[in-house]
C-alpha atoms as a PDB file:
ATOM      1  CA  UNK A   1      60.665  70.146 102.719  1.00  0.00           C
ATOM      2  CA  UNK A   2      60.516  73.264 100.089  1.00  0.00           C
ATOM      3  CA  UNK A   3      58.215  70.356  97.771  1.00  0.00           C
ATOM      4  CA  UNK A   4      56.077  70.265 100.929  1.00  0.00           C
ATOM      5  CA  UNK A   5      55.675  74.077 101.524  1.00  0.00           C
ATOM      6  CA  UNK A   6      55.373  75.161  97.590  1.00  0.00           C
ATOM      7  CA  UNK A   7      52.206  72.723  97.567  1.00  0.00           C
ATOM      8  CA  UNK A   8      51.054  73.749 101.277  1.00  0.00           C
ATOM      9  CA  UNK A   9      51.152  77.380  99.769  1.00  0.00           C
ATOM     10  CA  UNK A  10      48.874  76.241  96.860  1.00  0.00           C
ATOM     11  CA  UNK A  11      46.609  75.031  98.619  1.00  0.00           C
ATOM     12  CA  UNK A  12      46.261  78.335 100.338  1.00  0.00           C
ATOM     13  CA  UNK A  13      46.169  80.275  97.236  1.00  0.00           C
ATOM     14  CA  UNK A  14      43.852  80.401  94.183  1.00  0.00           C
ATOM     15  CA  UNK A  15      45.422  77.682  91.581  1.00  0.00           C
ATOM     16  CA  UNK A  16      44.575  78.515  88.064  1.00  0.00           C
ATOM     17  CA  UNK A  17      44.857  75.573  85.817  1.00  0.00           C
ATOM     18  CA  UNK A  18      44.633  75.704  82.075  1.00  0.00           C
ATOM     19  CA  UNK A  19      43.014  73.045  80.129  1.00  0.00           C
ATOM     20  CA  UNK A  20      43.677  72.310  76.138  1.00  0.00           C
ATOM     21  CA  UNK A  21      43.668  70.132  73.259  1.00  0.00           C
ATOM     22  CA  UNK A  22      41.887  69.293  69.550  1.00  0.00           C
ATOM     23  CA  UNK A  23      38.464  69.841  68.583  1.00  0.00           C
ATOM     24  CA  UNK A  24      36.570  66.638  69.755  1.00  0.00           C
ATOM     25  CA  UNK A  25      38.971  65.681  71.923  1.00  0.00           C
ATOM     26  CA  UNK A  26      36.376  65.729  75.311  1.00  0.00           C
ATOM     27  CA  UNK A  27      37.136  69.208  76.764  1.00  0.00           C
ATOM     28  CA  UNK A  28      33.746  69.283  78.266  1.00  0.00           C
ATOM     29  CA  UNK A  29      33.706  66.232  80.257  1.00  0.00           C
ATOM     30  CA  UNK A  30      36.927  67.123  82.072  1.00  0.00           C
ATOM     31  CA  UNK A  31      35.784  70.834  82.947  1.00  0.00           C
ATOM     32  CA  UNK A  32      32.073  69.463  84.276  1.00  0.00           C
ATOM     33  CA  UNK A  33      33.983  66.944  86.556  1.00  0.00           C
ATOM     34  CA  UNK A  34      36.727  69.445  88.019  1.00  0.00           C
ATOM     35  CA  UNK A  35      33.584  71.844  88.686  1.00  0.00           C
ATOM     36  CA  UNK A  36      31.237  68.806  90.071  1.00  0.00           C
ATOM     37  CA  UNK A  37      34.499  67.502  92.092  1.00  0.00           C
ATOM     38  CA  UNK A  38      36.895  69.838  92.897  1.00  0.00           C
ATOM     39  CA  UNK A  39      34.446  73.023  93.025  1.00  0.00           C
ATOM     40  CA  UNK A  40      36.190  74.749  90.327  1.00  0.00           C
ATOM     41  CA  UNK A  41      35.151  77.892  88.747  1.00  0.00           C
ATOM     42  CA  UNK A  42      35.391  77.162  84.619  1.00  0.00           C
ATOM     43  CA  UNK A  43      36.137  79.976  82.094  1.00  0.00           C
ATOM     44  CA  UNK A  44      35.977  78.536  78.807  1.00  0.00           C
ATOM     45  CA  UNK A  45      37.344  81.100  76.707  1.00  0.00           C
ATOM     46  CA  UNK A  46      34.828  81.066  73.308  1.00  0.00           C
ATOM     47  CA  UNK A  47      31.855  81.592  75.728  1.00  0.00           C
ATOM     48  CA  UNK A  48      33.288  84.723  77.717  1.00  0.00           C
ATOM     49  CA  UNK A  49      33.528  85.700  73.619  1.00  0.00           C
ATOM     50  CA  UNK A  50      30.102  85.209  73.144  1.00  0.00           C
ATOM     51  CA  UNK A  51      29.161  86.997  75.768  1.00  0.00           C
ATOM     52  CA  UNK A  52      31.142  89.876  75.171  1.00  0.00           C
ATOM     53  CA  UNK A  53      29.861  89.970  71.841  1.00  0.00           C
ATOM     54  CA  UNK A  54      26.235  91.076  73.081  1.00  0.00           C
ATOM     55  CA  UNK A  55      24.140  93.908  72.629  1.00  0.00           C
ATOM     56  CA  UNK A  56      25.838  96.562  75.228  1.00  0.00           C
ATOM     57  CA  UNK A  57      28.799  94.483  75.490  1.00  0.00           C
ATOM     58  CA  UNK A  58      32.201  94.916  74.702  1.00  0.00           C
ATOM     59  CA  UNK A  59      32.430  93.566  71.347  1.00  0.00           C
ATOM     60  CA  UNK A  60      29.455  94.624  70.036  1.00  0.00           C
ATOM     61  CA  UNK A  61      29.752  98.081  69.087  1.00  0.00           C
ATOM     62  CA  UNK A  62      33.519  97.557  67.192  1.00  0.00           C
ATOM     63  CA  UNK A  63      32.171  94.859  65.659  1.00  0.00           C
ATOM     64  CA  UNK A  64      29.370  95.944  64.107  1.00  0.00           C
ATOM     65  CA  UNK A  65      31.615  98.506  62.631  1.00  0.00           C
ATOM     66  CA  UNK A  66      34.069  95.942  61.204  1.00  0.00           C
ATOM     67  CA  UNK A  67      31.117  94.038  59.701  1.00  0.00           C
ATOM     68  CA  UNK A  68      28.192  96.417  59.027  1.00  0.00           C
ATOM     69  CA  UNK A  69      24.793  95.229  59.837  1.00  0.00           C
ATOM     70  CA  UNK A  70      24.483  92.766  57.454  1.00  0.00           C
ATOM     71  CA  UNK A  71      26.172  89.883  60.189  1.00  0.00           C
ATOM     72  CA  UNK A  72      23.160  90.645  62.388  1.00  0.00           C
ATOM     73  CA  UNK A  73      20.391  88.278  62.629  1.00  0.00           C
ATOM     74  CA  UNK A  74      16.863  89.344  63.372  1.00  0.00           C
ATOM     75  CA  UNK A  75      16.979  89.852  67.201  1.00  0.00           C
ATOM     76  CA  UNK A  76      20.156  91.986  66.390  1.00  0.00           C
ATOM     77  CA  UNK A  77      22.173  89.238  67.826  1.00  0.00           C
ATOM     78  CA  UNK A  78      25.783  88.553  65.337  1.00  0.00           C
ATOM     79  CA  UNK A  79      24.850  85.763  63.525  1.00  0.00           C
ATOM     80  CA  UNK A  80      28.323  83.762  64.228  1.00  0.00           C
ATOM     81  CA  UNK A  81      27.971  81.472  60.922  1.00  0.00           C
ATOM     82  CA  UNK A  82      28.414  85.017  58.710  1.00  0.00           C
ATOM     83  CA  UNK A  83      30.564  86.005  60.515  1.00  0.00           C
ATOM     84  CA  UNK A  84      32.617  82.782  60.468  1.00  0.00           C
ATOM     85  CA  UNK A  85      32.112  82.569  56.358  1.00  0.00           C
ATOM     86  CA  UNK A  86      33.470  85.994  56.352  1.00  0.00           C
ATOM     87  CA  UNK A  87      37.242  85.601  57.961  1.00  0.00           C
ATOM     88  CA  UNK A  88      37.556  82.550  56.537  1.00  0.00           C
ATOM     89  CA  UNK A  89      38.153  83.943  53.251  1.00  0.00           C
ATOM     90  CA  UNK A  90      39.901  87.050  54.932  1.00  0.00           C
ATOM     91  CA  UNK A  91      43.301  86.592  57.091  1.00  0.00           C
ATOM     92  CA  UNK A  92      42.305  90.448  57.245  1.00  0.00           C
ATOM     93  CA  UNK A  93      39.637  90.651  58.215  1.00  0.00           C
ATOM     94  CA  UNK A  94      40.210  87.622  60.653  1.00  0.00           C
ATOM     95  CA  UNK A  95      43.230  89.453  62.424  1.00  0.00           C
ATOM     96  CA  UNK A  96      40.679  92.934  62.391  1.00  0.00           C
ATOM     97  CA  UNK A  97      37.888  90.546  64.463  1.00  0.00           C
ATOM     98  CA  UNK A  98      41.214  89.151  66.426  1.00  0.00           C
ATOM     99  CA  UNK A  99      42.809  92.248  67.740  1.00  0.00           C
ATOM    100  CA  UNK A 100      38.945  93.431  68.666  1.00  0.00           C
ATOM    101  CA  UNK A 101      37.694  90.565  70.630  1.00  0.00           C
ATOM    102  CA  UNK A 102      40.981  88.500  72.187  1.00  0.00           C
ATOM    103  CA  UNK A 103      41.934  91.707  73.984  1.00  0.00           C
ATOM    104  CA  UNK A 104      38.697  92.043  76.103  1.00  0.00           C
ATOM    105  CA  UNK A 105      38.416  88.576  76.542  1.00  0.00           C
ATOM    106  CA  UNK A 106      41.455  88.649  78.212  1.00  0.00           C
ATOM    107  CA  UNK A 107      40.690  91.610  80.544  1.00  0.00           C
ATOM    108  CA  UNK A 108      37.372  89.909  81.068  1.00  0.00           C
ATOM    109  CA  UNK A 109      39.242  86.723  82.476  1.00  0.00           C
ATOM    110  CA  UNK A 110      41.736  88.886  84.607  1.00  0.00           C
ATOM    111  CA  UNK A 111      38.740  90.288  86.271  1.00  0.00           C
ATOM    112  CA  UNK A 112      37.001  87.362  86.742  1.00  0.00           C
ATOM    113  CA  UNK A 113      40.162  85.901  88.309  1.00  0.00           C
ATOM    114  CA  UNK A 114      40.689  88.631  90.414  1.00  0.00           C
ATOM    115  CA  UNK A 115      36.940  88.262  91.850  1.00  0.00           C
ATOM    116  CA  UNK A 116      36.927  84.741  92.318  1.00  0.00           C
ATOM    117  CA  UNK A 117      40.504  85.393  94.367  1.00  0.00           C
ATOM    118  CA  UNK A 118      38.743  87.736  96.524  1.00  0.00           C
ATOM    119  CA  UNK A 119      35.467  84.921  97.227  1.00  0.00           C
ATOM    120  CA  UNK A 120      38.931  82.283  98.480  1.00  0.00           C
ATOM    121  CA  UNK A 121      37.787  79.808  95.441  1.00  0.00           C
ATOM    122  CA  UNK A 122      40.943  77.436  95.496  1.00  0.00           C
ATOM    123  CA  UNK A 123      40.779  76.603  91.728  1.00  0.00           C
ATOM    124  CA  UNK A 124      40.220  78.308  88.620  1.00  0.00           C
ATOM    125  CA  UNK A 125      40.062  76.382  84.988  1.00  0.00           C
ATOM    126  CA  UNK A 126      40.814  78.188  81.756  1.00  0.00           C
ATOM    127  CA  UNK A 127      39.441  76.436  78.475  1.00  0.00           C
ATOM    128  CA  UNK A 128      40.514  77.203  74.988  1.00  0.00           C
ATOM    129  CA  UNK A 129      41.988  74.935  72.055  1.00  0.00           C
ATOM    130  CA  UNK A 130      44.140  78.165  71.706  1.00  0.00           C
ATOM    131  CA  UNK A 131      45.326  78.656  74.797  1.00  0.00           C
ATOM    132  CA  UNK A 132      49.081  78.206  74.249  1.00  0.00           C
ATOM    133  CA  UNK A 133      48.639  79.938  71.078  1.00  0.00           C
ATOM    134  CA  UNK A 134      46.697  83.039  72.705  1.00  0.00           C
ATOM    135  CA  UNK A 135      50.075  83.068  75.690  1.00  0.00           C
ATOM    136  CA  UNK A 136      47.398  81.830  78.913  1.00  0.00           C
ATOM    137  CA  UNK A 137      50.062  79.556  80.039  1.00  0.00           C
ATOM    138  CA  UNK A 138      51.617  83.079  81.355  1.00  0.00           C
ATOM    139  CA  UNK A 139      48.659  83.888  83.716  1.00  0.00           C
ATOM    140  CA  UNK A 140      48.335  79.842  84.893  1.00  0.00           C
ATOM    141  CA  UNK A 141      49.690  77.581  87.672  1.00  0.00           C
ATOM    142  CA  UNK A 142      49.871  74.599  84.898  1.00  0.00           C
ATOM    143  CA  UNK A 143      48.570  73.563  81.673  1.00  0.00           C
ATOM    144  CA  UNK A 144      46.875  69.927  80.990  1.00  0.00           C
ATOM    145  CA  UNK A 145      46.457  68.430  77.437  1.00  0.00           C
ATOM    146  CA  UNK A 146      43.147  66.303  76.913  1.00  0.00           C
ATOM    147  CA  UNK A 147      44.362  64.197  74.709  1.00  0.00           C
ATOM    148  CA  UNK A 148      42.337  62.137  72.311  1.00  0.00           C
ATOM    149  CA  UNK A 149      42.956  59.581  69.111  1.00  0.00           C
ATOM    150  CA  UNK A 150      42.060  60.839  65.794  1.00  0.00           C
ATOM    151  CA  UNK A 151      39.668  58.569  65.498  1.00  0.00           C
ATOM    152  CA  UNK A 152      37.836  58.629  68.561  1.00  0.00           C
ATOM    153  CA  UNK A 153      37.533  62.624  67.845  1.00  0.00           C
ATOM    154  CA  UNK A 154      36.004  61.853  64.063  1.00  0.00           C
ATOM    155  CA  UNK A 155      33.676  59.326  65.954  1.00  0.00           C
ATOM    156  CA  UNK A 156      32.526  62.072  68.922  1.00  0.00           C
ATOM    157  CA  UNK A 157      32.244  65.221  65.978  1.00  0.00           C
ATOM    158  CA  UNK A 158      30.400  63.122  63.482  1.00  0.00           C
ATOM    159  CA  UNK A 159      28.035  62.026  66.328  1.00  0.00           C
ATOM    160  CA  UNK A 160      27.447  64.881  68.257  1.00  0.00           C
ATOM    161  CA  UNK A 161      28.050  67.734  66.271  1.00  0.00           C
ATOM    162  CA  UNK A 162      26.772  66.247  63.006  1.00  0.00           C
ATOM    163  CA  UNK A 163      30.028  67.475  61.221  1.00  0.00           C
ATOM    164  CA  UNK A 164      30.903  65.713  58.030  1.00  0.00           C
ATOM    165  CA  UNK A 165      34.516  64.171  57.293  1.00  0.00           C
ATOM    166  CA  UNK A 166      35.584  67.121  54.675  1.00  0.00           C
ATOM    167  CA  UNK A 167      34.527  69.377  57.527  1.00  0.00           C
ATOM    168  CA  UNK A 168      36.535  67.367  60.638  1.00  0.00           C
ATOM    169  CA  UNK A 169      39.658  67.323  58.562  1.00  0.00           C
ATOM    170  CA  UNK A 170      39.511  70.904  58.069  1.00  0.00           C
ATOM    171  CA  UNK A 171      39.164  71.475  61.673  1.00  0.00           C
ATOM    172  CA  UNK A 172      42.085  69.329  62.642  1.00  0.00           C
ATOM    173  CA  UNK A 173      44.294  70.340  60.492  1.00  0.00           C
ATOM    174  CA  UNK A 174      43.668  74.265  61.089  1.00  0.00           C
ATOM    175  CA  UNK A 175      44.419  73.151  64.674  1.00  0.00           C
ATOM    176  CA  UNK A 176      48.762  72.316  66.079  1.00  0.00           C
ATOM    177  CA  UNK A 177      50.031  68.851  66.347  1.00  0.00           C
ATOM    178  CA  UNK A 178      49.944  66.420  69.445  1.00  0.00           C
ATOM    179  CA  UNK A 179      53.686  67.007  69.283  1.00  0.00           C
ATOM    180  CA  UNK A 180      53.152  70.207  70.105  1.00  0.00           C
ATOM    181  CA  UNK A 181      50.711  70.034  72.812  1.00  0.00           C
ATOM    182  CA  UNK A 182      52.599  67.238  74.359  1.00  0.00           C
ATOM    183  CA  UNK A 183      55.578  69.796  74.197  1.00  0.00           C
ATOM    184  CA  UNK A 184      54.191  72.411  76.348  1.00  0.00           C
ATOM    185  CA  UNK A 185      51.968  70.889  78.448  1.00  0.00           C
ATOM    186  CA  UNK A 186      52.508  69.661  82.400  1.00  0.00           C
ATOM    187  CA  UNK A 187      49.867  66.875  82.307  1.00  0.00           C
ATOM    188  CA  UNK A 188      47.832  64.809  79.710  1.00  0.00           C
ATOM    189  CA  UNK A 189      44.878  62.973  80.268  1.00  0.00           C
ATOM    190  CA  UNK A 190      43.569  60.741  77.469  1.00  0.00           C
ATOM    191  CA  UNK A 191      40.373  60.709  77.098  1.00  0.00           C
ATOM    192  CA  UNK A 192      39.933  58.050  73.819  1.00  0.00           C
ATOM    193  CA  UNK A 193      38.321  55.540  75.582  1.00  0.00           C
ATOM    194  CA  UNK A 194      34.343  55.238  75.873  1.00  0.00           C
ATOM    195  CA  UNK A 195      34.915  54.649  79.458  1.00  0.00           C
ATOM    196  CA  UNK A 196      34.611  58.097  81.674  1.00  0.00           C
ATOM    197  CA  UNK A 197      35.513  56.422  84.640  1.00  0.00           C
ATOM    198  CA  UNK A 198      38.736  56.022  83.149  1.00  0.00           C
ATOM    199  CA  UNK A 199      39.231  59.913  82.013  1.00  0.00           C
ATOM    200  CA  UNK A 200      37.803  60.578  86.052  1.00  0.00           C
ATOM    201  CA  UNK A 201      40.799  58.539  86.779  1.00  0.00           C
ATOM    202  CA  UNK A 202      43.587  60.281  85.096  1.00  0.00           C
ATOM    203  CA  UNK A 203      41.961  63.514  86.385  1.00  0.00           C
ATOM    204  CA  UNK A 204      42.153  62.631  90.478  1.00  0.00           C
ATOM    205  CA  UNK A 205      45.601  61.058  89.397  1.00  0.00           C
ATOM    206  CA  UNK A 206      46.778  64.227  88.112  1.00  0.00           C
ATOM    207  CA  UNK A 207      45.329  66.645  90.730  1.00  0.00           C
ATOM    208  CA  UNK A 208      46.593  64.542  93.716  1.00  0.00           C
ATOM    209  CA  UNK A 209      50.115  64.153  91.702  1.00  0.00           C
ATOM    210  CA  UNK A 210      50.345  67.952  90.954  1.00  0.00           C
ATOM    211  CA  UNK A 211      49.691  69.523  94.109  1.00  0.00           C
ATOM    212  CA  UNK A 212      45.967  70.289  93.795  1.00  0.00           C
ATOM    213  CA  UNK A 213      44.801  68.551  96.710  1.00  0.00           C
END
């Protein structure tokens, strides 16, 4: 009776599900079918960034300070490869750009929360491969891990993005463990196979399992 009413209540209420995993591991195709399906509202995390990192944003202004003008392209846009090269060889400067954008990002997302409450939306999706790390679990209903082999990842990267192998192992390895995703997360969906149907699957699996529906 109390399993019944907790998910009658959620269905009442704005859920707000987080979504995580590796670099390559799909991300994307699981937020564009909870949107297209279940008429969620996305927030992935590095483009509320971006945008906050405009002219007359948030962002801009400190960070133009941090960096000086020679990060800016010609439109006056921050030209995010300097910027990258720049706190990569910096843990400095990296926690400086850190404690300036991850802050307003996060009031950004509370407010955009907060709106889509007031509209009635019934689900909300956080995306970030930081997400645990950056403490989002605290403002959602559940976490899922998208799960994906190593290989299947190198495959999608090398394909897609055009990344080299030096460059992929980097990645993964700057990024935690499957262990540790499988650790703190409510739900995984693996997403190795070629087949989507099979991801779409897992997904209607886990949202009728969980409560969602």
């Amino acid at each position: 009776m109390e399993e019944r009413e907790t998910k009658s209540k959620r269905k009442r209420a704005t859920t707000i599900l987080g979504i995580t995993g590796g670099v390559g591991a799909g991300k994307t195709t699981v937020l564009s079918y909870l949107e297209r399906n279940y008429q969620a509202r996305i927030l992935e995390l590095d483009q509320v960034a971006r945008e906050l990192q405009q002219p007359k944003a948030a962002c801009y202004e400190p960070m133009l300070n941090l960096f000086g003008s020679q990060v800016l392209d010609e439109t006056g846009n921050f030209d995010r490869k300097k910027i990258a090269e720049l706190v990569f060889n910096s843990g400095k400067l990296r926690k400086r750009l850190n404690d300036i954008v991850h802050p307003q990002v996060r009031l950004e997302v509370e407010r955009r929360i907060s709106h889509w409450r007031k509209e009635g939306a019934s689900l909300v999706v956080l995306e970030a491969a930081l997400l645990l790390e950056e403490q989002y679990q605290l403002v959602c209903d559940e976490v899922w891990y998208i799960y994906a082999s190593e290989e299947a990842r190198r495959r999608r990267l090398a394909l897609n993005r055009g990344y080299d192998q030096e460059k992929i192992t980097k990645m993964m390895a700057s990024q935690k463990q499957d262990a540790f995703f499988r650790e703190h997360c409510q739900f995984i969906v693996d997403n190795s196979s070629d087949s989507v149907e099979n991801t779409y699957e897992q997904i209607d699996k886990g949202m009728k399992e969980h409560g969602f529906l």
